[in-house]
Protein backbone atom coordinates (compact mmCIF):
# COMPACT_ATOMS: atom_id res chain seq x y z
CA UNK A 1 0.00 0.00 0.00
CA UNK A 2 1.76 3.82 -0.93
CA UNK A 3 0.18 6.54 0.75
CA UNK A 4 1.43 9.77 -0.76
CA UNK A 5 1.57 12.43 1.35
CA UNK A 6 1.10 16.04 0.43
CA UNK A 7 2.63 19.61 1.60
CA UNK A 8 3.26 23.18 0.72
CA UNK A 9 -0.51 24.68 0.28
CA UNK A 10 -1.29 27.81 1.88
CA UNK A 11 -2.63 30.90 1.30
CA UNK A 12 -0.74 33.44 -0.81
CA UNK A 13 -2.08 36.96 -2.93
CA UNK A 14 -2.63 36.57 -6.83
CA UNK A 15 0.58 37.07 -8.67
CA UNK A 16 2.15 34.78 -5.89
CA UNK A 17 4.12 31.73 -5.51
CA UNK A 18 3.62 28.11 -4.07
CA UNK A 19 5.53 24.53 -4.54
CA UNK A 20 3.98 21.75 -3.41
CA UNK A 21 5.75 18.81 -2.27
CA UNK A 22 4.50 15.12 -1.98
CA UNK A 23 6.66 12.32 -0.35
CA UNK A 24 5.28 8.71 -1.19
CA UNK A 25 6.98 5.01 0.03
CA UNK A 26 7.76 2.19 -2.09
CA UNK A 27 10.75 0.93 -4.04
CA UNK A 28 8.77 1.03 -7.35
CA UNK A 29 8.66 5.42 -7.44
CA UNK A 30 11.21 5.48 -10.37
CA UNK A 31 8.87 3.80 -12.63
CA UNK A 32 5.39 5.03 -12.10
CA UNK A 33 3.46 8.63 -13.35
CA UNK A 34 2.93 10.87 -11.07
CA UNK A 35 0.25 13.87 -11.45
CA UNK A 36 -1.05 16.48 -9.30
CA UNK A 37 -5.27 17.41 -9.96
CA UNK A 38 -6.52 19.61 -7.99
CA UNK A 39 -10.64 19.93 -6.98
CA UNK A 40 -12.60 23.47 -6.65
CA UNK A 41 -15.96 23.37 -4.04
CA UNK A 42 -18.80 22.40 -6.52
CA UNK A 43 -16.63 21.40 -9.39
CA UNK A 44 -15.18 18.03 -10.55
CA UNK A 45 -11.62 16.84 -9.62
CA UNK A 46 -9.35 17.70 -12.70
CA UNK A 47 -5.78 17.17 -13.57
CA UNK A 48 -3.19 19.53 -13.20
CA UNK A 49 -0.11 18.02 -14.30
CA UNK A 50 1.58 14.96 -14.83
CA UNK A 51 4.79 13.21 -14.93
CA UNK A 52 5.67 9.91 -16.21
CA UNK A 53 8.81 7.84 -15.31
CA UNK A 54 10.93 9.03 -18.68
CA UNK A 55 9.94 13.18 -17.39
CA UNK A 56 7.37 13.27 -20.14
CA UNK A 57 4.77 16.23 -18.82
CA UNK A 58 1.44 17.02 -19.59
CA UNK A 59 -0.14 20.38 -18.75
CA UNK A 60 -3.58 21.52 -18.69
CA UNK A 61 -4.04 24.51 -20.16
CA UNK A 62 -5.19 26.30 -18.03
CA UNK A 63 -1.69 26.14 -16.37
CA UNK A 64 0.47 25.77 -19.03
CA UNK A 65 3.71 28.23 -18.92
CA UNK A 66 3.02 28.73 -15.03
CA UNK A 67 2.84 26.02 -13.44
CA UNK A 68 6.30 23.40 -13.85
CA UNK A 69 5.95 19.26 -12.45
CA UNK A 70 9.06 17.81 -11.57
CA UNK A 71 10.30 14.54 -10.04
CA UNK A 72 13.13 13.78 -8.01
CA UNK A 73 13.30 9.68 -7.48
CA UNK A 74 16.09 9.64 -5.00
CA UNK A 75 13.85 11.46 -2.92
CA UNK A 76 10.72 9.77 -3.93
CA UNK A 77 8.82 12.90 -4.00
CA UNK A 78 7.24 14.84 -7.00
CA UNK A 79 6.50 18.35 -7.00
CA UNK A 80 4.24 21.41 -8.38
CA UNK A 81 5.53 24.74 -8.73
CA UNK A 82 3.13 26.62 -9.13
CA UNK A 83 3.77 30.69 -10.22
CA UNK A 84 1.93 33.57 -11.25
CA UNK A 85 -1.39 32.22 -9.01
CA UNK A 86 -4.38 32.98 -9.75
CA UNK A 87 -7.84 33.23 -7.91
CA UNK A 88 -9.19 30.38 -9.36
CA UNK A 89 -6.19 28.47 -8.89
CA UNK A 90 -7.89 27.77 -5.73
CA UNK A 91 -8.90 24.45 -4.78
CA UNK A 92 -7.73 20.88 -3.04
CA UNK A 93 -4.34 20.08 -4.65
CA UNK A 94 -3.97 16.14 -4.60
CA UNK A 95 -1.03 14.19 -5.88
CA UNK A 96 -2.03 11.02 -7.29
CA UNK A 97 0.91 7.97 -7.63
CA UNK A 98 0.42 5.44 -10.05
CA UNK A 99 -3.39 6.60 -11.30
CA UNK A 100 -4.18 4.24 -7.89
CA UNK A 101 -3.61 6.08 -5.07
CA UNK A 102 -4.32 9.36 -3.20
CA UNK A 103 -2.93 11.60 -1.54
CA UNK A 104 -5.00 13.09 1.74
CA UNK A 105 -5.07 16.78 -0.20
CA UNK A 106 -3.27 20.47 0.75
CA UNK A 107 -5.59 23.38 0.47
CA UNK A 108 -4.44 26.27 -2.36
CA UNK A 109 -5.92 29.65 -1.51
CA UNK A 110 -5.27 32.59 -3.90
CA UNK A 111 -6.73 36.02 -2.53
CA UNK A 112 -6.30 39.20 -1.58
């Protein structure tokens, strides 16, 4: 069982900054996708970004040139950074490992 485990979410003004880390066990990291969706109150969950093992990354385009997914295996962890926020960047970020499991969610406020 991998339980990833997210961090990083906060609240920060528009124009702002975040990175979001998320840490998950299990020898098999190297070789799985990773992807970060996020999920606004009322709305469906929808995918952020994604990594596969190889580094190839997929965007929506909603935050494509502002938001950058990375991996780093020897620290099993993946992250979002996420620039030039926006209002309705707001929502439950989730890191997903695998397309199995979940992460437990970090909050993502952007206001003023």
């Amino acid at each position: 069982q991998v339980q990833p485990v997210e961090s990083g979410g906060g609240l920060v003004q528009p124009g702002g900054s975040l990175r979001l880390s998320c840490a998950a066990s299990g020898s098999r990291f190297s070789i799985n996708t990773l992807g970060w969706y996020r999920q606004a109150p009322g709305k469906q969950r929808e995918l952020v970004a994604q990594i596969s093992s190889g580094g190839s990354t997929v965007y929506a385009d909603s935050v494509k040139g502002r938001f950058t997914i990375s991996r780093d295996n020897a620290k099993n962890t993946v992250y979002l950074q996420m620039n030039s926020l926006k209002p309705e960047d707001t929502a439950v970020y989730y890191c997903n490992y695998a397309f199995m499991y979940w992460g437990q969610g970090t909050q993502v406020t952007v206001s003023s």
